[in-house]
PDB file of N, CA and C in Angstrom:
ATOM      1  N   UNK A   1     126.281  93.131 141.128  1.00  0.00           N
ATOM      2  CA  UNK A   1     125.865  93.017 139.732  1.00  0.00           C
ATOM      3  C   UNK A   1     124.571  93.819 139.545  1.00  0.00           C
ATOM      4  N   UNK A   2     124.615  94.641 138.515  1.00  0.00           N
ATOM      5  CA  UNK A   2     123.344  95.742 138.655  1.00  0.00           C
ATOM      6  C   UNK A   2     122.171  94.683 137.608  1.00  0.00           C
ATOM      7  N   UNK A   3     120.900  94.925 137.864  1.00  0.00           N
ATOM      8  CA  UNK A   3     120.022  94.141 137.908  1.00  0.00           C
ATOM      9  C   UNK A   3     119.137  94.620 135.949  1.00  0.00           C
ATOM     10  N   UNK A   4     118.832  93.883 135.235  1.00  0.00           N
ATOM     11  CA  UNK A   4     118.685  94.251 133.974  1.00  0.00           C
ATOM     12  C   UNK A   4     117.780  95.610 133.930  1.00  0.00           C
ATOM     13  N   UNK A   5     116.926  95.475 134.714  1.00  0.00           N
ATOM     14  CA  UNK A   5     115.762  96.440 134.654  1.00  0.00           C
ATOM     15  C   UNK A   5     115.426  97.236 136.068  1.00  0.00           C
ATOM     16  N   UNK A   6     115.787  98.165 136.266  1.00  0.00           N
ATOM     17  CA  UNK A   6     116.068  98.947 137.635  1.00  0.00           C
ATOM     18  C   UNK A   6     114.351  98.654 138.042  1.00  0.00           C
ATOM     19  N   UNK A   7     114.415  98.164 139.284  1.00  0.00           N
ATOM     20  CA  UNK A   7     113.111  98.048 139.710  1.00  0.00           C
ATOM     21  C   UNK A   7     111.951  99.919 140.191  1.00  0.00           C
ATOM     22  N   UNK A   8     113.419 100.803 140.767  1.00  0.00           N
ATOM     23  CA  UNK A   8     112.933 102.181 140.941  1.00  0.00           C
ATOM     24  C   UNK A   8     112.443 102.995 139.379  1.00  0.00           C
ATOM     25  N   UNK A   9     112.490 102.146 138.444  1.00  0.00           N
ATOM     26  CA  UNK A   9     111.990 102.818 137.074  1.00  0.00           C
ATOM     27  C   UNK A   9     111.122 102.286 136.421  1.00  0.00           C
ATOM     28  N   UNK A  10     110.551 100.681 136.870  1.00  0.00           N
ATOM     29  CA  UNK A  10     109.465  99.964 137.092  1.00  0.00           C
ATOM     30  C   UNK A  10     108.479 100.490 137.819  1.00  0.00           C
ATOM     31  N   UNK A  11     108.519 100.909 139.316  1.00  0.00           N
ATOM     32  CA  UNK A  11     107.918 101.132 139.734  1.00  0.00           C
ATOM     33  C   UNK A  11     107.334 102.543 139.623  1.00  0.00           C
ATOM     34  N   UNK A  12     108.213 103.507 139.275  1.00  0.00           N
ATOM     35  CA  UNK A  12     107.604 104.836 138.512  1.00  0.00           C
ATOM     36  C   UNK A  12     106.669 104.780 137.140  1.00  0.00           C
ATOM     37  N   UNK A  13     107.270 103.787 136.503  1.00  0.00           N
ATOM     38  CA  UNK A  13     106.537 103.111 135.245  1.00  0.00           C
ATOM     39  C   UNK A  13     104.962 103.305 135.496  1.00  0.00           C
ATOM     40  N   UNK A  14     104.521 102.000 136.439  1.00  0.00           N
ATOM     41  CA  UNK A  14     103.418 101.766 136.960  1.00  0.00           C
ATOM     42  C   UNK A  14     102.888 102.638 137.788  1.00  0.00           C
ATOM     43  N   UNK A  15     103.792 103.429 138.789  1.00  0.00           N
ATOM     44  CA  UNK A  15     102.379 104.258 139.120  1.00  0.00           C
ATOM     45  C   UNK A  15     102.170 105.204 138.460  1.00  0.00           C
ATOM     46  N   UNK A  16     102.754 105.776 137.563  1.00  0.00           N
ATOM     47  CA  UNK A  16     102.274 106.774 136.298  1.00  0.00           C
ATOM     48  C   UNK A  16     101.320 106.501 135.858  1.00  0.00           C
ATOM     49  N   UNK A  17     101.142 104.870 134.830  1.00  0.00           N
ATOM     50  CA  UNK A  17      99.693 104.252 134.611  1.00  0.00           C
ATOM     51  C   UNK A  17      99.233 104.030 135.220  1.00  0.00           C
ATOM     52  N   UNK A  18      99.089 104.124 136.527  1.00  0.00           N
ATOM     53  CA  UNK A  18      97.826 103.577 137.649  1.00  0.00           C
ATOM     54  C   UNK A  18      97.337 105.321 137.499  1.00  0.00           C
ATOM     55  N   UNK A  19      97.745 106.521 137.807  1.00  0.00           N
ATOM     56  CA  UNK A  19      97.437 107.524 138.101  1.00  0.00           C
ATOM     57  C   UNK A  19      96.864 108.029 136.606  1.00  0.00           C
ATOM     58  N   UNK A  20      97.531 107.711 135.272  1.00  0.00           N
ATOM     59  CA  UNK A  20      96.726 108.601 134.147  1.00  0.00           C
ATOM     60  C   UNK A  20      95.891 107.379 133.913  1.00  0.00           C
ATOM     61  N   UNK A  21      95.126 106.620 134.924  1.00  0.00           N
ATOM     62  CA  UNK A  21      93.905 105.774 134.710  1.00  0.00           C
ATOM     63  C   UNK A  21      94.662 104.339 133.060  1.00  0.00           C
ATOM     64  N   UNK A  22      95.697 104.120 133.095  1.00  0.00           N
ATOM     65  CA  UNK A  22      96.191 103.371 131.845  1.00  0.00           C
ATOM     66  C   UNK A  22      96.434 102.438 132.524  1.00  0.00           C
ATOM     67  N   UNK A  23      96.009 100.832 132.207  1.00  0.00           N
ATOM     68  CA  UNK A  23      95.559  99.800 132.551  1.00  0.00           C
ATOM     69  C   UNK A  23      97.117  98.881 131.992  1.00  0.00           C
ATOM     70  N   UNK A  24      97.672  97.882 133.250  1.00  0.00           N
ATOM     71  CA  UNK A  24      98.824  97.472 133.049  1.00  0.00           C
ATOM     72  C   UNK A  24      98.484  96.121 131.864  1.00  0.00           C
ATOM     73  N   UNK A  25      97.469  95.696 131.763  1.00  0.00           N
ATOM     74  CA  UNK A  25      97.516  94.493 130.357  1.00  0.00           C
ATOM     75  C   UNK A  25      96.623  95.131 129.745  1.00  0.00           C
ATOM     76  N   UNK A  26      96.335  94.463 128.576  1.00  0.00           N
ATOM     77  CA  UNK A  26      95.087  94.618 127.758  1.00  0.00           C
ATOM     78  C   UNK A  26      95.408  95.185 126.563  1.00  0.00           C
ATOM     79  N   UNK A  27      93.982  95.926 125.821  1.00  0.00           N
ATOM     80  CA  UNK A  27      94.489  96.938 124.954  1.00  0.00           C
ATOM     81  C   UNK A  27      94.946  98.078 125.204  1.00  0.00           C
ATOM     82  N   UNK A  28      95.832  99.113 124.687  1.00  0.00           N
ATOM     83  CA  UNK A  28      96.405  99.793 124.789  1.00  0.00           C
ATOM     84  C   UNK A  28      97.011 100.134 126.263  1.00  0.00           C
ATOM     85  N   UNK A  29      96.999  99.040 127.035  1.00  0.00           N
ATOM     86  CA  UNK A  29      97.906  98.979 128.634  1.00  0.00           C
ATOM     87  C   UNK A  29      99.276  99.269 128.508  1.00  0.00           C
ATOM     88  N   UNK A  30      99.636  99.477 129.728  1.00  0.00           N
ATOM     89  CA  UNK A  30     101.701  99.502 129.527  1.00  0.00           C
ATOM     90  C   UNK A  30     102.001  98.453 128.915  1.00  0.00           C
ATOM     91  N   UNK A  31     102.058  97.649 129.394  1.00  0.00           N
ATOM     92  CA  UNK A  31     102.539  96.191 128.577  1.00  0.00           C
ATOM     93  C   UNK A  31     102.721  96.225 127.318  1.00  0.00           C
ATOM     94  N   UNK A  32     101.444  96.737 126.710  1.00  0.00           N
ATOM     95  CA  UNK A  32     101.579  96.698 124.882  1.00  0.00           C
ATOM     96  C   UNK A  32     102.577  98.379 124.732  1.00  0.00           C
ATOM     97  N   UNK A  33     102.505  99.028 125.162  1.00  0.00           N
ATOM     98  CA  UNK A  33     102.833 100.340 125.321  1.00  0.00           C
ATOM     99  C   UNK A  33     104.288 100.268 125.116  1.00  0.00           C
ATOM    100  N   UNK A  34     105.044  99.451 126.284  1.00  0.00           N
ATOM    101  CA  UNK A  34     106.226  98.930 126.076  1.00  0.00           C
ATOM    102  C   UNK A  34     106.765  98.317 124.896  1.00  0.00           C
ATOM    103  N   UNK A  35     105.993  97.090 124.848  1.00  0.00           N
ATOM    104  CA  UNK A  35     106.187  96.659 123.750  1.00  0.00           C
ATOM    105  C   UNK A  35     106.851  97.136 122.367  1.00  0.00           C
ATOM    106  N   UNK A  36     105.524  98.060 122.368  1.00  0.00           N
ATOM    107  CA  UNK A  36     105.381  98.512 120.791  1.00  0.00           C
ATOM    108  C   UNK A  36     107.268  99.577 121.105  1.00  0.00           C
ATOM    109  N   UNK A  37     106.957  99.977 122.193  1.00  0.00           N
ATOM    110  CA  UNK A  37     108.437 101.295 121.733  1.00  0.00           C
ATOM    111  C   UNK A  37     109.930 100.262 121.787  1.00  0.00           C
ATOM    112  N   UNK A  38     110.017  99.784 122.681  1.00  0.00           N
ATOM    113  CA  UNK A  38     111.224  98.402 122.859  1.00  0.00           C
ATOM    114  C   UNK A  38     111.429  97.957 121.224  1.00  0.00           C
ATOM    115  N   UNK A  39     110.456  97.138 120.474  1.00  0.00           N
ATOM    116  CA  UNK A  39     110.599  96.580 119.092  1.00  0.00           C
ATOM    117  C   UNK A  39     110.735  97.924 118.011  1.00  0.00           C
ATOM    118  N   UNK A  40     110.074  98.904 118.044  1.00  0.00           N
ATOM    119  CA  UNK A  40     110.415 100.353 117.683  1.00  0.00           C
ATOM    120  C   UNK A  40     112.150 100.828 117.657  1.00  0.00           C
ATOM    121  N   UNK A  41     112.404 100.651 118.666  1.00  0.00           N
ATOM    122  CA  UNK A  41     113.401 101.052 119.310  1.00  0.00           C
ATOM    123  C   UNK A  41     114.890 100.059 118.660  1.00  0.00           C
ATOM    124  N   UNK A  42     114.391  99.012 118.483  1.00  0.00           N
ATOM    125  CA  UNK A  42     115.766  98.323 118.442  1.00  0.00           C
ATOM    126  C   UNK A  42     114.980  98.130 116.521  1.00  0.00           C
ATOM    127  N   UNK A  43     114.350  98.346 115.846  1.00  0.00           N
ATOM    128  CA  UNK A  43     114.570  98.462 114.287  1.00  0.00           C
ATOM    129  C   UNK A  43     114.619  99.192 113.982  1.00  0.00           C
ATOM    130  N   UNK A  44     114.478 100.645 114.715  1.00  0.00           N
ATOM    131  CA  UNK A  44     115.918 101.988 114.528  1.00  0.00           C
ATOM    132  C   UNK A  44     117.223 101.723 114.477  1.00  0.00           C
ATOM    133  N   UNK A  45     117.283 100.615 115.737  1.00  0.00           N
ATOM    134  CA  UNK A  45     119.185 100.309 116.062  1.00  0.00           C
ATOM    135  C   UNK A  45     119.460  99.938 114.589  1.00  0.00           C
ATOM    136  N   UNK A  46     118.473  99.084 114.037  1.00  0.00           N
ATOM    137  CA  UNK A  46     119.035  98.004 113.105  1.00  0.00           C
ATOM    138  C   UNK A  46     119.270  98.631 112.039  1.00  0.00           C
ATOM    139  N   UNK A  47     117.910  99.756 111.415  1.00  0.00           N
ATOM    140  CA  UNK A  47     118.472 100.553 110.090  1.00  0.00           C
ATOM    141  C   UNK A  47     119.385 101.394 110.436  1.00  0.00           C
ATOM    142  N   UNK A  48     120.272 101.764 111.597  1.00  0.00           N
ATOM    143  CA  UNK A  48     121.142 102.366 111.831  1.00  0.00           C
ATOM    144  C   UNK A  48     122.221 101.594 111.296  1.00  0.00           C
ATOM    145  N   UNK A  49     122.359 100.576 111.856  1.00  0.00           N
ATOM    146  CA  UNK A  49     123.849  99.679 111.957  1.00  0.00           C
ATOM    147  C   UNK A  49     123.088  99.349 110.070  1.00  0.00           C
ATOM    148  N   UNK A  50     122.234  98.721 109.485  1.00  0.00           N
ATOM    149  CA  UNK A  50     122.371  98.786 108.046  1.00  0.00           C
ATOM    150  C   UNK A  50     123.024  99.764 107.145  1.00  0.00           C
ATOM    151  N   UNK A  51     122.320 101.100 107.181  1.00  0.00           N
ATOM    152  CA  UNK A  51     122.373 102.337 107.186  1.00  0.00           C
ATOM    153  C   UNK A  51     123.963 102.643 106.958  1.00  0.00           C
ATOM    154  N   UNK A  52     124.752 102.311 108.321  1.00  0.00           N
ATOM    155  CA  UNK A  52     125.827 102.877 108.777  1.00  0.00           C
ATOM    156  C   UNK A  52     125.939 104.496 108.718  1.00  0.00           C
ATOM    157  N   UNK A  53     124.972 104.740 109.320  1.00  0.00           N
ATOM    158  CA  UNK A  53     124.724 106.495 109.614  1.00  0.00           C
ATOM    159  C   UNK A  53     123.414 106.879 110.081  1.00  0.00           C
ATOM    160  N   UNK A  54     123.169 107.660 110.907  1.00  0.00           N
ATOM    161  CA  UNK A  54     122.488 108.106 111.701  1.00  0.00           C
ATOM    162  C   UNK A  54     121.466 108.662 111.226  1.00  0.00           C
ATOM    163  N   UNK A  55     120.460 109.215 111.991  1.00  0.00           N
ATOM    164  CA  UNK A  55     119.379 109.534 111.163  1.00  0.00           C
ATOM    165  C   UNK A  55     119.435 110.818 110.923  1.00  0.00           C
ATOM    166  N   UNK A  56     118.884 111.344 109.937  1.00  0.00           N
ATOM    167  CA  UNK A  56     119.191 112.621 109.362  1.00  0.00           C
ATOM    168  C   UNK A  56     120.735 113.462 108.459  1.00  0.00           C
ATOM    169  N   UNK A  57     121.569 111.949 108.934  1.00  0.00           N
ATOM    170  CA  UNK A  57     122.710 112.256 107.608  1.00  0.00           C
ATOM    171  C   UNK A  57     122.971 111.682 107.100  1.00  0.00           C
ATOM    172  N   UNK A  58     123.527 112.414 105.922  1.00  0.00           N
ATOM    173  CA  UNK A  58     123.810 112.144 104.099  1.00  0.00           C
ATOM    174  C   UNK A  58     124.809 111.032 104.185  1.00  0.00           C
ATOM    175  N   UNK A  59     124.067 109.968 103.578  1.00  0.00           N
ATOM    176  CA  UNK A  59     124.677 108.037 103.015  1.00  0.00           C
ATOM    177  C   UNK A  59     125.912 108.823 101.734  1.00  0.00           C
ATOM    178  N   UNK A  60     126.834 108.174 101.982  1.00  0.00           N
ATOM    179  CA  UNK A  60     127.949 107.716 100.863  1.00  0.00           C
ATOM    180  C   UNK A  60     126.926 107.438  99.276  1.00  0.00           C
ATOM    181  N   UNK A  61     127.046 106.091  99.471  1.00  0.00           N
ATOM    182  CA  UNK A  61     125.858 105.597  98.971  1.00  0.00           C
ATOM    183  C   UNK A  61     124.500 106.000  98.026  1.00  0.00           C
ATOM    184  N   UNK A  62     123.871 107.101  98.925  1.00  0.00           N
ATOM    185  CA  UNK A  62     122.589 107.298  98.616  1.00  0.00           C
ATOM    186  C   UNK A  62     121.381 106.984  99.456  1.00  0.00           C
ATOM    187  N   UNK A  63     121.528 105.450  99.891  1.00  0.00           N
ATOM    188  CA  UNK A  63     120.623 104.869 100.548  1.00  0.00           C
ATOM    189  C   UNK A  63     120.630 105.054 101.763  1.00  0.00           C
ATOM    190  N   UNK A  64     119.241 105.873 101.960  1.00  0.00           N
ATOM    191  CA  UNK A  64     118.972 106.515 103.226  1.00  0.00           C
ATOM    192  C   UNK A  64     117.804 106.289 103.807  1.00  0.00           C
ATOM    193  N   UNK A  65     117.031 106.645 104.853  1.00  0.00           N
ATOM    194  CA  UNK A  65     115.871 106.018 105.292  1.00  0.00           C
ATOM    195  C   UNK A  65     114.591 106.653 104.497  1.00  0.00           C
ATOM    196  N   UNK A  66     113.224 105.853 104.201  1.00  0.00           N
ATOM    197  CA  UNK A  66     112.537 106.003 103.354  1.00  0.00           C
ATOM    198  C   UNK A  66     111.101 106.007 104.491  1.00  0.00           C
ATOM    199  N   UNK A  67     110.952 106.715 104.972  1.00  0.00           N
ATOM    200  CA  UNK A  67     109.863 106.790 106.162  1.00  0.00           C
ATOM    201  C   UNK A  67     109.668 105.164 106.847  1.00  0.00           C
ATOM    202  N   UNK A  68     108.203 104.651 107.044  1.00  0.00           N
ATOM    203  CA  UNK A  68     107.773 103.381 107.796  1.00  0.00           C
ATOM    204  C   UNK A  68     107.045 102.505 107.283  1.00  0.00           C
ATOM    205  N   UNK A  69     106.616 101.402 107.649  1.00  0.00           N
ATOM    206  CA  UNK A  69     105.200 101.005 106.876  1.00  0.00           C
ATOM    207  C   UNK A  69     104.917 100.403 108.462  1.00  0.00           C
ATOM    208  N   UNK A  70     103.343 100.475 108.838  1.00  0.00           N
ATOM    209  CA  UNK A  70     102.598  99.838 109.589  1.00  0.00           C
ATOM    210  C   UNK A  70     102.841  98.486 109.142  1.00  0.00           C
ATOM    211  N   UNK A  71     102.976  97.646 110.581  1.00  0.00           N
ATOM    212  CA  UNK A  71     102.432  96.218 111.058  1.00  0.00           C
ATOM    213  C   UNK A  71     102.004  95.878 111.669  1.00  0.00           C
ATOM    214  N   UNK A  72     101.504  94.862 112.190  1.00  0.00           N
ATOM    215  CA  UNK A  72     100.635  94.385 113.692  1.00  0.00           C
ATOM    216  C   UNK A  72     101.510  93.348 113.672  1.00  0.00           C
ATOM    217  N   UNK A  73     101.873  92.882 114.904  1.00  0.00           N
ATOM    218  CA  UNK A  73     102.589  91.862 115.234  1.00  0.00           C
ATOM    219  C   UNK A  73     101.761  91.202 116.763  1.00  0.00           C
ATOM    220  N   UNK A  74     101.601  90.030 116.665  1.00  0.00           N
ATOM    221  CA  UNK A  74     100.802  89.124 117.866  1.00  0.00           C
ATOM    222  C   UNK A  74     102.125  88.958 118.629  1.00  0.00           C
ATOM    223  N   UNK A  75     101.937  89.246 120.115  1.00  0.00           N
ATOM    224  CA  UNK A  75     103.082  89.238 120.651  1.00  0.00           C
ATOM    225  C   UNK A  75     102.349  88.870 122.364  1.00  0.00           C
ATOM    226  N   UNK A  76     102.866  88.256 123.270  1.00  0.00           N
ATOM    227  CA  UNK A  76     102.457  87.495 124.121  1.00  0.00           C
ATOM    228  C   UNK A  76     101.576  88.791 125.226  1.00  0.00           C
ATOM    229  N   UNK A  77     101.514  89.751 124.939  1.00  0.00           N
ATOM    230  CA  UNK A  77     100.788  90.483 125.560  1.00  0.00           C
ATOM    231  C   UNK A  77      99.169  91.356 124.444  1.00  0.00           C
ATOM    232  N   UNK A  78      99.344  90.401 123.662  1.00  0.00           N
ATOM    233  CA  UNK A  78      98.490  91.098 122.641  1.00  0.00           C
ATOM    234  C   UNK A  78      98.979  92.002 120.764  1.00  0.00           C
ATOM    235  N   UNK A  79      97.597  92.213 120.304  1.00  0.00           N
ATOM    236  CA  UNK A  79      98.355  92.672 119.493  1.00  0.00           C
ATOM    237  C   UNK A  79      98.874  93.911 118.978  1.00  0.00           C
ATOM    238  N   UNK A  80     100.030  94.082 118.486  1.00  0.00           N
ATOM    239  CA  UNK A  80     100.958  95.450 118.930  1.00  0.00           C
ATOM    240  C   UNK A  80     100.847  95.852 117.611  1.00  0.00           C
ATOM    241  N   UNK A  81     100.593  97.206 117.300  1.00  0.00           N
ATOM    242  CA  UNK A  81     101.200  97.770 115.599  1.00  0.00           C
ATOM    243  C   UNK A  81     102.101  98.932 115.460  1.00  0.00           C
ATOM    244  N   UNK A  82     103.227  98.134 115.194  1.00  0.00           N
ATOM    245  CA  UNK A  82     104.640  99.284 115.243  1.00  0.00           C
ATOM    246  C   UNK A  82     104.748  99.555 113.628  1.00  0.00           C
ATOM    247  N   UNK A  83     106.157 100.624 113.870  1.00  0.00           N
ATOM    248  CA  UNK A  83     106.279 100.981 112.571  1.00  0.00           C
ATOM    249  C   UNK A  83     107.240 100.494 112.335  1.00  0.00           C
ATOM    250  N   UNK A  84     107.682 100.194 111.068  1.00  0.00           N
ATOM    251  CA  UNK A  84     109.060  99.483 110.782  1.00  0.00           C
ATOM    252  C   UNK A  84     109.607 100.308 109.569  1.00  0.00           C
ATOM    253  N   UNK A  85     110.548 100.693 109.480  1.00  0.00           N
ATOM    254  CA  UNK A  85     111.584 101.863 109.113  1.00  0.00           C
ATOM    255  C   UNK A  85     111.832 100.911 107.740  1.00  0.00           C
ATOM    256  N   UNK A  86     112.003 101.838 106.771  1.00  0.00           N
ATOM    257  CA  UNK A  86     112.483 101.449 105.265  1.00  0.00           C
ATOM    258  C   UNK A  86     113.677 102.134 104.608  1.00  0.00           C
ATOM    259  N   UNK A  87     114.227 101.490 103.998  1.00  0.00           N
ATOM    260  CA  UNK A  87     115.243 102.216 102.965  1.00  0.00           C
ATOM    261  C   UNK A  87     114.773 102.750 101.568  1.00  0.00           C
ATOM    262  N   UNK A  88     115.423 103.433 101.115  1.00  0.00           N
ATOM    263  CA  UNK A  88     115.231 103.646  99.615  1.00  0.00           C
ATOM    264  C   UNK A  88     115.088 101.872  98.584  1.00  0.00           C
ATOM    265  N   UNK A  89     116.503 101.383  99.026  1.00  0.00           N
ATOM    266  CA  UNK A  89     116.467 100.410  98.293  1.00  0.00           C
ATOM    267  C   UNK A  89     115.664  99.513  98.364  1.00  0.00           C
ATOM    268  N   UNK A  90     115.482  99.074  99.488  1.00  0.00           N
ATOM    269  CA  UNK A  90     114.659  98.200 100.235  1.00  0.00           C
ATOM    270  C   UNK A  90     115.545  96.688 100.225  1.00  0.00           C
ATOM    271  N   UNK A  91     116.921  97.196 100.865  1.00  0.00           N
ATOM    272  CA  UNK A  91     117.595  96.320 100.695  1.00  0.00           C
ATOM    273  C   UNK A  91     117.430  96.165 102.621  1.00  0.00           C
ATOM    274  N   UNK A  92     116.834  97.052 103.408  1.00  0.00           N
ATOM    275  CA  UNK A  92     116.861  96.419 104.823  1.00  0.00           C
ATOM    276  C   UNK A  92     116.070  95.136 105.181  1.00  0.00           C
ATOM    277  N   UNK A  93     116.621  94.344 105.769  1.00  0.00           N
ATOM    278  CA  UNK A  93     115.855  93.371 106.010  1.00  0.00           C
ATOM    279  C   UNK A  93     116.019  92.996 107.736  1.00  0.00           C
ATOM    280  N   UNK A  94     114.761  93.735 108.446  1.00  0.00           N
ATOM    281  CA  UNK A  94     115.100  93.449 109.587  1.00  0.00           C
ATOM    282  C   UNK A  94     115.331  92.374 110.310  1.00  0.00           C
ATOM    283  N   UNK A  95     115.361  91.819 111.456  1.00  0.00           N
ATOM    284  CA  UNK A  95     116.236  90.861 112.284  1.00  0.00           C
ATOM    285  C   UNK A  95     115.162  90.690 113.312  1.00  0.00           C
ATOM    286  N   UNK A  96     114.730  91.664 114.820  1.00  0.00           N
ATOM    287  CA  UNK A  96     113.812  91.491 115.284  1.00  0.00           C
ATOM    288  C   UNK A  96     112.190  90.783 115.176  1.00  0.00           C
ATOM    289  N   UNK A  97     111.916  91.562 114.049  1.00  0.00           N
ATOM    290  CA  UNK A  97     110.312  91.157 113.305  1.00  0.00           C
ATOM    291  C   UNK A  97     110.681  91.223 112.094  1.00  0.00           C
ATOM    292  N   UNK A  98     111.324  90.046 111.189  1.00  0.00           N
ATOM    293  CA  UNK A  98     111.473  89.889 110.052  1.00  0.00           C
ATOM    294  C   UNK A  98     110.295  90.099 109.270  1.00  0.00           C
ATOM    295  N   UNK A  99     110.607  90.072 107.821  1.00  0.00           N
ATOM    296  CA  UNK A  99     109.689  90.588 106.732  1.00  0.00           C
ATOM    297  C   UNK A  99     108.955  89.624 106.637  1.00  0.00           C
ATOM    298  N   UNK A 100     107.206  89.944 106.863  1.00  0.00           N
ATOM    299  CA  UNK A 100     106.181  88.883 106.699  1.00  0.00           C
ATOM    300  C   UNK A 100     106.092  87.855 107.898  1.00  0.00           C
ATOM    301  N   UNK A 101     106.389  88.266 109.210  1.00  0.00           N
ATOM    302  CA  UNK A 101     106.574  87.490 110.601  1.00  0.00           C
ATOM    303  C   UNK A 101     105.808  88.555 110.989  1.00  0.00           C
ATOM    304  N   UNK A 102     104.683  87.675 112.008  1.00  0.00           N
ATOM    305  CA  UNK A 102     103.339  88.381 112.134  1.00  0.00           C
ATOM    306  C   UNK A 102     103.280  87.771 114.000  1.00  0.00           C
ATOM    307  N   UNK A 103     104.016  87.222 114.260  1.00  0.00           N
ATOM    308  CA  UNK A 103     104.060  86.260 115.560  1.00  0.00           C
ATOM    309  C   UNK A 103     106.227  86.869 116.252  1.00  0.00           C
TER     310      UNK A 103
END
């Protein structure tokens, strides 16, 4: 059974930040580093699957992505400020870090 998180891509992880001097907790450490791209990462998935089309092509519809808005979100390694992707309509309503969820 292959293991969720390959430990040989962990461990390249970390000694990358040990070597460009980037500190594994804290502010701006891997930890938050991760963070922020992981929650990034999956409210792309989400205005995708809203969306139902990819980024950079033309909606049926109309409704297409409308740049980001900054948040900070408190998250068990500190606090993180990602961007969270918008629609025209502003009919997305994400799932991960719902609208006005700060924790």
């Amino acid at each position: 059974m292959p293991e969720a998180l390959d430990d040989q891509l962990i461990g390249q992880l970390v000694d990358r930040a040990k070597a460009g001097g980037i500190k594994l907790t804290g502010e701006g450490g891997l930890l938050q580093q991760l963070t922020k791209r992981l929650l990034e990462s999956a409210l792309e998935g989400e205005i995708t699957d809203h969306l139902s089309h990819e980024k950079h092509e033309r909606a049926a519809d109309g409704n297409t992505r409308n740049g980001t808005r900054s948040k900070t979100v408190v998250t068990e390694v500190g606090p993180v400020e990602i961007e969270v992707p918008r629609d025209r309509t502003g009919s997305f309503e994400p799932q991960i870090v719902k609208k006005r969820q700060r924790r």
